[in-house]
Protein backbone atom coordinates (compact mmCIF):
# COMPACT_ATOMS: atom_id res chain seq x y z
CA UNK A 1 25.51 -30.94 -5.93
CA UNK A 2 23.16 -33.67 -7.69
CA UNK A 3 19.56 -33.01 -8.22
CA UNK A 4 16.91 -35.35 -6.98
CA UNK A 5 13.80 -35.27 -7.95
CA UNK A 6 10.70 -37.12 -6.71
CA UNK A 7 7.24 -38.04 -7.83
CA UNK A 8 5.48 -37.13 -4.33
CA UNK A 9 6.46 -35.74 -1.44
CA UNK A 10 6.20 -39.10 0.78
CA UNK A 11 8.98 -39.93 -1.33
CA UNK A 12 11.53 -37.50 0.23
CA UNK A 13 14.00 -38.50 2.82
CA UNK A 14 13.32 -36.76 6.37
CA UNK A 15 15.60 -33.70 6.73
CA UNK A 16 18.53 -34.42 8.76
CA UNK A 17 17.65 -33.33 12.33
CA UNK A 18 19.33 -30.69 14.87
CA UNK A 19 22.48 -31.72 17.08
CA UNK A 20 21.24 -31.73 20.25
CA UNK A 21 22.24 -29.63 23.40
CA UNK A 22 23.77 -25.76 22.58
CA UNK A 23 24.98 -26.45 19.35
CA UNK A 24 21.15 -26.92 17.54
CA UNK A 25 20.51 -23.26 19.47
CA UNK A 26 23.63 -21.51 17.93
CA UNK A 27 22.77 -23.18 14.39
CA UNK A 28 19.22 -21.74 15.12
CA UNK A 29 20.21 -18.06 15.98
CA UNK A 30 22.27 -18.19 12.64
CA UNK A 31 19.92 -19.20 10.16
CA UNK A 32 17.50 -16.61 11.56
CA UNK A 33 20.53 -13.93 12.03
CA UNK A 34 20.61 -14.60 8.01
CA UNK A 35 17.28 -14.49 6.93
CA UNK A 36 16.99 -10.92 8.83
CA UNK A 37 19.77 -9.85 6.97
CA UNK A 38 18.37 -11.05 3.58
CA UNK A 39 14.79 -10.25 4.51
CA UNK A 40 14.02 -8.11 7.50
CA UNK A 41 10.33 -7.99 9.52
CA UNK A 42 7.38 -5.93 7.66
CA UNK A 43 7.24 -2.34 9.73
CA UNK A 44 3.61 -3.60 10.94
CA UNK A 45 3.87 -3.08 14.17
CA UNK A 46 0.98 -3.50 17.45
CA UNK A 47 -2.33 -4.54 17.09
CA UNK A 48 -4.88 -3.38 14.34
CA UNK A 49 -8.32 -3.74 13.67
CA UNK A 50 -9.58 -4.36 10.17
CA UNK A 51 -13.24 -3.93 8.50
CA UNK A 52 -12.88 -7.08 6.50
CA UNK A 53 -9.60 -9.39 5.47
CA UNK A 54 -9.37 -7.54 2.48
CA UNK A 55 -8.33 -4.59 4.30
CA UNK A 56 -5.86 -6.69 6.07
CA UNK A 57 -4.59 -7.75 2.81
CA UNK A 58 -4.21 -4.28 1.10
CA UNK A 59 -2.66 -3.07 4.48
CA UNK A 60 0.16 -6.28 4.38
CA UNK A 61 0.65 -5.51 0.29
CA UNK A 62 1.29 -2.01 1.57
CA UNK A 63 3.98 -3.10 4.07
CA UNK A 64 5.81 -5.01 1.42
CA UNK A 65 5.74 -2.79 -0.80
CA UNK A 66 7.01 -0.24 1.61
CA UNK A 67 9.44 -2.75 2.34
CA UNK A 68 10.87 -3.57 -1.35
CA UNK A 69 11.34 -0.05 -1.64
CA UNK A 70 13.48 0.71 1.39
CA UNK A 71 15.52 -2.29 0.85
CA UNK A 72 16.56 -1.53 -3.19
CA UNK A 73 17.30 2.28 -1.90
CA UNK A 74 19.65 0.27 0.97
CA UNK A 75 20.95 -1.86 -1.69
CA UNK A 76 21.58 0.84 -4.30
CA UNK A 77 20.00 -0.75 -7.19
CA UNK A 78 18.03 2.92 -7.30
CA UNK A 79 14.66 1.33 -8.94
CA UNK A 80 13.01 1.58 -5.91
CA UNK A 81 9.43 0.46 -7.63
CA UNK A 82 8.09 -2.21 -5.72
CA UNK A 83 4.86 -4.20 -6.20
């Protein structure tokens, strides 16, 4: 495939758009079926109340990491050190 590149972003052609009708729908549910399976949700689940946002932050870093962890054990590679 050829690389483009471009100077500014206004210089990009528009993305081709959906099919219309059930097809755009079923093309939807698969690229999202695929990014699960590459990268599922963060285990943060309900609603939580934080002092400040860099609570929130160190809460979300938490999740990933919890997250990089379980998915290297899944995946075998046996580091299992995330960030």
């Amino acid at each position: 495939m050829p690389v483009q590149r471009f100077s500014r972003v206004e210089d990009m052609p528009p993305p081709a758009p959906l099919p219309p009708g059930p097809e755009r729908a079923q093309r939807l549910r698969s690229l999202w079926a695929g990014w699960s399976r590459v990268l599922p949700p963060l285990d943060l689940r309900g609603v939580h109340l934080y002092r400040d946002l860099a609570e929130a932050a160190r809460d979300r870093e938490a999740a990933v990491a919890r997250r990089c962890r379980r998915l290297a054990a899944e995946r075998g590679s046996g580091g299992g050190t995330g960030p």
